[in-house]
Protein backbone atom coordinates (compact mmCIF):
# COMPACT_ATOMS: atom_id res chain seq x y z
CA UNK A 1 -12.62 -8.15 16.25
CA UNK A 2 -12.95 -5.19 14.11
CA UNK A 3 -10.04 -2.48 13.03
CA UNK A 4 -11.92 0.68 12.52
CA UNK A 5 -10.05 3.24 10.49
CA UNK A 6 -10.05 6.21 12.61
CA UNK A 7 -7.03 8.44 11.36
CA UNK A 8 -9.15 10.47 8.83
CA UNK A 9 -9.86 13.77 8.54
CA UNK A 10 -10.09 14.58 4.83
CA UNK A 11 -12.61 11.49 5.10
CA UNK A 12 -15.41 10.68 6.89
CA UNK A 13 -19.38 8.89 7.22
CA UNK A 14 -21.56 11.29 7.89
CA UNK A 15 -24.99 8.76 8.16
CA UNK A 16 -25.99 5.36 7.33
CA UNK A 17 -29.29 3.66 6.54
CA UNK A 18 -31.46 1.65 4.03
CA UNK A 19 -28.69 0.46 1.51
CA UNK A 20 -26.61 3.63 1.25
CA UNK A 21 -23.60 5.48 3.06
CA UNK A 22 -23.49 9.07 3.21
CA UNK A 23 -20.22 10.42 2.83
CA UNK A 24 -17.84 13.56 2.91
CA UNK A 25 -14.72 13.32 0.62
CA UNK A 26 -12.93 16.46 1.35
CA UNK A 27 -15.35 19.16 0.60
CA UNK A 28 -17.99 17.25 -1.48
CA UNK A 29 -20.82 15.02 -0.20
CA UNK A 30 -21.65 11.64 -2.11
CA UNK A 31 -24.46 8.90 -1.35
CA UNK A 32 -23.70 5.48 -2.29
CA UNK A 33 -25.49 1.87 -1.99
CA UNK A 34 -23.91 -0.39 0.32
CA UNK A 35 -25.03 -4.03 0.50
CA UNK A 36 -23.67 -4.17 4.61
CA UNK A 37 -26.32 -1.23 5.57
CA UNK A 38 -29.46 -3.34 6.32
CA UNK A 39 -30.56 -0.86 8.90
CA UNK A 40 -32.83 1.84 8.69
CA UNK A 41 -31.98 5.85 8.01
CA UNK A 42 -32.32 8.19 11.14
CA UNK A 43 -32.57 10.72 8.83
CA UNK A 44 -33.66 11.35 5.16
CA UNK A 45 -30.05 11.45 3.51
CA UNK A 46 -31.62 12.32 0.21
CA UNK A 47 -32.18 15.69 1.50
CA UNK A 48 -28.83 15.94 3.46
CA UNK A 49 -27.74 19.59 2.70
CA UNK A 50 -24.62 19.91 0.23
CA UNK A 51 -25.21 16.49 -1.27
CA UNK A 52 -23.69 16.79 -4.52
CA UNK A 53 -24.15 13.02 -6.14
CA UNK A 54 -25.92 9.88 -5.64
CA UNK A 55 -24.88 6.91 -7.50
CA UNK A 56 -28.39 5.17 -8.11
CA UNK A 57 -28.03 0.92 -9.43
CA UNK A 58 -30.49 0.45 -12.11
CA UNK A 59 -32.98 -3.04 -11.75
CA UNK A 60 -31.37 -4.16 -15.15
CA UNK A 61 -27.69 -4.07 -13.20
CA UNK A 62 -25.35 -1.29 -12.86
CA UNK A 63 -26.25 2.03 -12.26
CA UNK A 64 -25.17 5.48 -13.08
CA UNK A 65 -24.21 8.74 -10.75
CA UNK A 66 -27.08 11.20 -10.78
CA UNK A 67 -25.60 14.97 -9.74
CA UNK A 68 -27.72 17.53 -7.88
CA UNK A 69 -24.85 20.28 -7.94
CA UNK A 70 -22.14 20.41 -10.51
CA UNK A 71 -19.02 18.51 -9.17
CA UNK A 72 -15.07 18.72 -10.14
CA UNK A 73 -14.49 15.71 -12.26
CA UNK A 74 -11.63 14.42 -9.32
CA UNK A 75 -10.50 16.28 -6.80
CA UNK A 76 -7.54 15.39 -3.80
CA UNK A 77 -7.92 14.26 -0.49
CA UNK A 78 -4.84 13.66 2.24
CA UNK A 79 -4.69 10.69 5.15
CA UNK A 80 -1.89 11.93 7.12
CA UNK A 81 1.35 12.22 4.75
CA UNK A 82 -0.18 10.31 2.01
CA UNK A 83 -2.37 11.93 -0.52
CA UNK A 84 -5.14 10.45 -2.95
CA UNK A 85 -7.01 11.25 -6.23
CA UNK A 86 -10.98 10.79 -5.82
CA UNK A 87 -13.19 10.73 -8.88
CA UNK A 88 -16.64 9.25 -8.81
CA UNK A 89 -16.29 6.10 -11.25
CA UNK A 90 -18.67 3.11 -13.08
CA UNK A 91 -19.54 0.83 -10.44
CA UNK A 92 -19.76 3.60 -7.64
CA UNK A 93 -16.57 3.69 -7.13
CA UNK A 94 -14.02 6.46 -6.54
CA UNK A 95 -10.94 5.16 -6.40
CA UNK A 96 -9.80 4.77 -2.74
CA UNK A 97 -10.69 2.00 0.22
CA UNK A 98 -10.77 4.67 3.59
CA UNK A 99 -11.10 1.36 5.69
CA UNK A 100 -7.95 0.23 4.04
CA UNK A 101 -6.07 2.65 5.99
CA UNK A 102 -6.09 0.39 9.18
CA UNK A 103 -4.17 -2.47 6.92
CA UNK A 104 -1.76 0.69 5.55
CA UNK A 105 -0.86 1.21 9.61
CA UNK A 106 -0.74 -2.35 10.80
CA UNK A 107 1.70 -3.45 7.71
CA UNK A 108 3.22 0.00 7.28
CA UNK A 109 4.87 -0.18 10.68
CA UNK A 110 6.10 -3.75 10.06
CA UNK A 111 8.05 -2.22 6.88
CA UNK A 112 9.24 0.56 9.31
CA UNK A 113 10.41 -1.27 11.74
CA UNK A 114 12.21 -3.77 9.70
CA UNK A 115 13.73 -1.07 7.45
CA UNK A 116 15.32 0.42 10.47
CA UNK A 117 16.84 -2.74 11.68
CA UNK A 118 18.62 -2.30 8.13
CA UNK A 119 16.34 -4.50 6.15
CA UNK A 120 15.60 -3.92 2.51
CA UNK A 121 11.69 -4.73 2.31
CA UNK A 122 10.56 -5.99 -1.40
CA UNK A 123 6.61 -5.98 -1.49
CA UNK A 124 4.78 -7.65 -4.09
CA UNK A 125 0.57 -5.87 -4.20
CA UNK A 126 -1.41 -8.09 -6.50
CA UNK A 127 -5.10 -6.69 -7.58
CA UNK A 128 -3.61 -3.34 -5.96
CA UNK A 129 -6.23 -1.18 -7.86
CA UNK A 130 -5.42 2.84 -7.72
CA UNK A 131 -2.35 1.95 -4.94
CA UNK A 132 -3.52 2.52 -2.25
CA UNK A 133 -1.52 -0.02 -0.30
CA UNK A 134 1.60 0.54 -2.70
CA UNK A 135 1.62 4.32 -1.69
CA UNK A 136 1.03 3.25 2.15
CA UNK A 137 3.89 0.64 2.02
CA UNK A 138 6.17 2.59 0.06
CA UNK A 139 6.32 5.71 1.81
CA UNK A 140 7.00 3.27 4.86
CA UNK A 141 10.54 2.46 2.77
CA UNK A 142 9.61 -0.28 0.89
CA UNK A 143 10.45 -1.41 -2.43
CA UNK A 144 6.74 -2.31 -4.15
CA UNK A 145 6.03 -4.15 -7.24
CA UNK A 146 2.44 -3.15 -8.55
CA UNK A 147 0.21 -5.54 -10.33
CA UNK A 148 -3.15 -4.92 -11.62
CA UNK A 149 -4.76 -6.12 -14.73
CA UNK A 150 -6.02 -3.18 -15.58
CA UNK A 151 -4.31 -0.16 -17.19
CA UNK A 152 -6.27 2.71 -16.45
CA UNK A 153 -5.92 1.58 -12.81
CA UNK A 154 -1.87 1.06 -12.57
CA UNK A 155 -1.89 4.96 -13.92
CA UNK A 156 -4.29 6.00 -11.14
CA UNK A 157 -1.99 4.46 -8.97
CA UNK A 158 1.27 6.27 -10.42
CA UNK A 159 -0.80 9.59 -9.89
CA UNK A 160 -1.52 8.89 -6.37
CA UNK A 161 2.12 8.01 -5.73
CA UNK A 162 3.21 11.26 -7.14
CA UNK A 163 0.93 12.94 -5.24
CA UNK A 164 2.51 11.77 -2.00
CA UNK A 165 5.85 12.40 -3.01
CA UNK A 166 6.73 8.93 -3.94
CA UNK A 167 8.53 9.34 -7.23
CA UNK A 168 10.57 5.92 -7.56
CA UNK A 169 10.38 2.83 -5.30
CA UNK A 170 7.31 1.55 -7.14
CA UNK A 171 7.44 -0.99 -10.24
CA UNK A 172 3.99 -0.60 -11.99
CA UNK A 173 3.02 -4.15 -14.04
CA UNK A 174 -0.33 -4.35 -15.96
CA UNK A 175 -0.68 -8.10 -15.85
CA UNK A 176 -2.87 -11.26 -14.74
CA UNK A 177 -2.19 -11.65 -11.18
CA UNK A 178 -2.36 -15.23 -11.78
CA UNK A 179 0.20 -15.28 -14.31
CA UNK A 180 2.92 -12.98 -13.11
CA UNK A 181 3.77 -14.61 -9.59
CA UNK A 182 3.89 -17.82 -11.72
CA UNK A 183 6.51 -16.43 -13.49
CA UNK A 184 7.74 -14.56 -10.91
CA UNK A 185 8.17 -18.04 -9.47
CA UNK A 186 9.91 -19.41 -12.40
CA UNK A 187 12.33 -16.36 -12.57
CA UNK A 188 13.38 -17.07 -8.95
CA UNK A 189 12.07 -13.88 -7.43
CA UNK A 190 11.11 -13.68 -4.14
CA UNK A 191 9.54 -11.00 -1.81
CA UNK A 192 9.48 -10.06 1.73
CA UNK A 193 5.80 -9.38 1.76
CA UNK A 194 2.70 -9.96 -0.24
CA UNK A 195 -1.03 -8.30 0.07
CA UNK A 196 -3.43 -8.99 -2.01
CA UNK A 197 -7.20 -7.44 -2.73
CA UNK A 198 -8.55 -10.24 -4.70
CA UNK A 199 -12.23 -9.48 -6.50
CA UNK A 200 -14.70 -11.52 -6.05
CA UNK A 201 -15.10 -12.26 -9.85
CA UNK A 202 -12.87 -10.84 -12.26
CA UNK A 203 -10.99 -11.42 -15.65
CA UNK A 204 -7.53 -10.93 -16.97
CA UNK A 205 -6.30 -8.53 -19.93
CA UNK A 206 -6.14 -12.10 -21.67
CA UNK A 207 -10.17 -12.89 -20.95
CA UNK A 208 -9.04 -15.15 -17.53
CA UNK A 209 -11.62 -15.95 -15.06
CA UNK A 210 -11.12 -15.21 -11.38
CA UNK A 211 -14.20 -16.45 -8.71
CA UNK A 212 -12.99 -16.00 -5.49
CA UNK A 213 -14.82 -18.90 -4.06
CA UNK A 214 -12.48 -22.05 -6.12
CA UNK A 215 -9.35 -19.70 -7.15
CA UNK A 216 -8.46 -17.85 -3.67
CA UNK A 217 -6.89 -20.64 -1.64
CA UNK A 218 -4.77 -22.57 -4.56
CA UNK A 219 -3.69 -18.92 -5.58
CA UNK A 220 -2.45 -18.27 -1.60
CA UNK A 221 -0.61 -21.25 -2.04
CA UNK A 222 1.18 -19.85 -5.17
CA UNK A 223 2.17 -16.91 -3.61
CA UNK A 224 3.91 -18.86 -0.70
CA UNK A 225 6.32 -19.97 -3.48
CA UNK A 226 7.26 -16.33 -3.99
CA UNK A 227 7.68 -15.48 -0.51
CA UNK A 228 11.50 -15.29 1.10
CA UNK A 229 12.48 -17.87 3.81
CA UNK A 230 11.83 -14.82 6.08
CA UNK A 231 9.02 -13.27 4.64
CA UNK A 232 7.31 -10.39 7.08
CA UNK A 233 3.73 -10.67 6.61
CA UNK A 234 1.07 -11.42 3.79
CA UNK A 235 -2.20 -9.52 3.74
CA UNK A 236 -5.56 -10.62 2.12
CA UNK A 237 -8.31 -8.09 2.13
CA UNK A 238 -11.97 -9.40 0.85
CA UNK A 239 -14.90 -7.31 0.05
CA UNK A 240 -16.77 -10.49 -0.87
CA UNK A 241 -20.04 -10.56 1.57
CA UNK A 242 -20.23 -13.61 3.38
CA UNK A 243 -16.64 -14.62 2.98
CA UNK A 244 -15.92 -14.58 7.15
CA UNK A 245 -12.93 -13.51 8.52
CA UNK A 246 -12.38 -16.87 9.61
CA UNK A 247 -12.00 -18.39 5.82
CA UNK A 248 -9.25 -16.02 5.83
CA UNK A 249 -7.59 -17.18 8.60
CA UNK A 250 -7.80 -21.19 7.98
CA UNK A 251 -6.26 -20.28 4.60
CA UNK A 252 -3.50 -18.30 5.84
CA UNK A 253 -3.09 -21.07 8.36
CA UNK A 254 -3.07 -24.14 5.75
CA UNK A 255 -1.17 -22.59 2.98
CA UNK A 256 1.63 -20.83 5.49
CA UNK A 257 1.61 -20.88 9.24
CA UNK A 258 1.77 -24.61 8.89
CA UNK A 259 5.00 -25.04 7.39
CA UNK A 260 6.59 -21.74 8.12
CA UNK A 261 5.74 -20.67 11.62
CA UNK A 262 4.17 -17.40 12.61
CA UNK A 263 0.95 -16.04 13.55
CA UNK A 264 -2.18 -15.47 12.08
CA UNK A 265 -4.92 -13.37 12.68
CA UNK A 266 -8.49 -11.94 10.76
CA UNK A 267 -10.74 -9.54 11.46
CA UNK A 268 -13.33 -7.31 10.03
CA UNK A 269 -11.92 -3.61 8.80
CA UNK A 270 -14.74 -0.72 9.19
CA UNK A 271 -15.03 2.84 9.26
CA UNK A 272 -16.39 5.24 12.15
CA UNK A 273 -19.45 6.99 11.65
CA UNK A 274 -21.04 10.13 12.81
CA UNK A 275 -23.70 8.28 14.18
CA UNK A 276 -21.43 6.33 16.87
CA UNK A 277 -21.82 2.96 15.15
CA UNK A 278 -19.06 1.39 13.22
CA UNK A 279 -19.65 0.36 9.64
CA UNK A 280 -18.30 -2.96 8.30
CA UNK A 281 -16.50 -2.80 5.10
CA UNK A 282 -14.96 -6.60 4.55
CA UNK A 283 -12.10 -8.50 6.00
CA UNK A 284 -8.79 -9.18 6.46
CA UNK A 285 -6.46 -11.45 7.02
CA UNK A 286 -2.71 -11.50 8.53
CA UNK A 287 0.23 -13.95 8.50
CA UNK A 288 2.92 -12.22 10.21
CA UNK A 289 6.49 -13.66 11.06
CA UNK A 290 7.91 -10.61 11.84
């Protein structure tokens, strides 16, 4: 199964072919590799009209942005009441997930419905990047503790939640992931939720190694110490090629819907394209007990 994320309209993929995406942020046009897109172009998107930037890697690893028109160093774009800063980063990057707006519906009306029932929803986001997901879930009337190892990333998210009107709700920690649940755990905190976008290799502000492939399914298991007797749902996303929606799944299954009940279910997220196909952008997993 595959959740496409088909609420845009500041967003959208215009073509697809060879390696690369062509896309429309807003106004501006970018290009940018992407290792799913094994398929050949229909069209030359090098020439698409109004393309602005093309992020080109380099053989020697990395790459660099290459501009054909001058472009605004960031510049705003809106999924329904929710609002986002974009600005073309190392890495091709910008900034913002568009498929992760099918995870910000499913779990955003879980937090809606239980905060209506008169819940108060506490949501832990570990490797939450610019906040995307803390934005989503907080707007929904959740309480969201932030956690991201990097600095320059928490403060992208603060700007993004002050762009969508979100001006408390939203603890920001610049931590190890890692680390804080386990103290988190030791403090005898617990949440209602937790989602998670784990890299597939990454380090800590303290030089800690992270490879998804040995560190995902002990650190699931960690989390499940932080999660209230209740808990609504935990969320893994994965980027990491090759890492099935399955995996996701038997993990979710072994480290919680064992002992606690519940369901579970994984799929692949993607995003609609102009060209009628879908494009695959990862995986996700859900344990709900909602």
């Amino acid at each position: 199964m595959i959740r496409i994320a088909d609420g845009w309209k500041d967003y959208e993929v215009v073509a697809t072919g060879d390696g690369y995406k062509l896309e429309r942020w807003g106004e501006h046009i970018l290009l940018r590799p992407d290792p799913q897109v094994i398929w050949h172009a229909q069209r030359d998107l090098f020439s698409y009209p109004g393309l602005e930037a093309v992020y080109r890697r380099s053989e020697k690893g990395g790459g660099a942005w290459e501009y054909k028109k001058p472009l605004p160093q960031f510049w705003n774009i809106s999924y329904k009441d929710l609002t986002f800063k974009v600005m073309p980063m190392g890495f091709k990057h910008t900034g913002l997930f568009p498929e992760q707006a099918a995870n910000w519906e499913i779990t955003g009306e879980i937090v809606r419905r239980a905060v209506q029932g008169g819940r108060k929803v506490k949501v832990l986001n570990l490797f939450a990047y610019t906040g995307g997901a803390s934005v989503a879930l907080a707007k929904a009337g959740a309480e969201v503790t932030h956690v991201d190892a990097a600095k320059g990333m928490v403060e992208r998210a603060g700007e993004n939640a002050r762009l969508s009107g979100i001006t408390s709700g939203i603890r920001y920690i610049v931590d190890d992931c890692k680390k804080f649940v386990a103290r988190e755990i030791r403090r005898g905190n617990k949440y209602d939720a937790v989602v998670m976008d784990p890299p597939s290799y990454g380090r800590g502000p303290g030089g800690e190694m992270w490879k998804i492939e040995t560190e995902l399914f002990p650190f699931v298991q960690l989390c499940g110490k932080v999660l209230a007797e209740n808990a609504l749902f935990v969320l893994i996303n994965s980027y990491t090629t090759g890492l099935q929606p399955t995996v996701l799944s038997n993990i979710l299954t072994l480290t919680l819907a064992s002992e606690r009940g519940g369901k579970v279910e994984a799929y692949e997220v993607g995003l609609p394209t102009l060209e009628g196909i879908p494009l695959p952008c990862g995986a996700g997993g859900l344990y709900t007990n909602a």
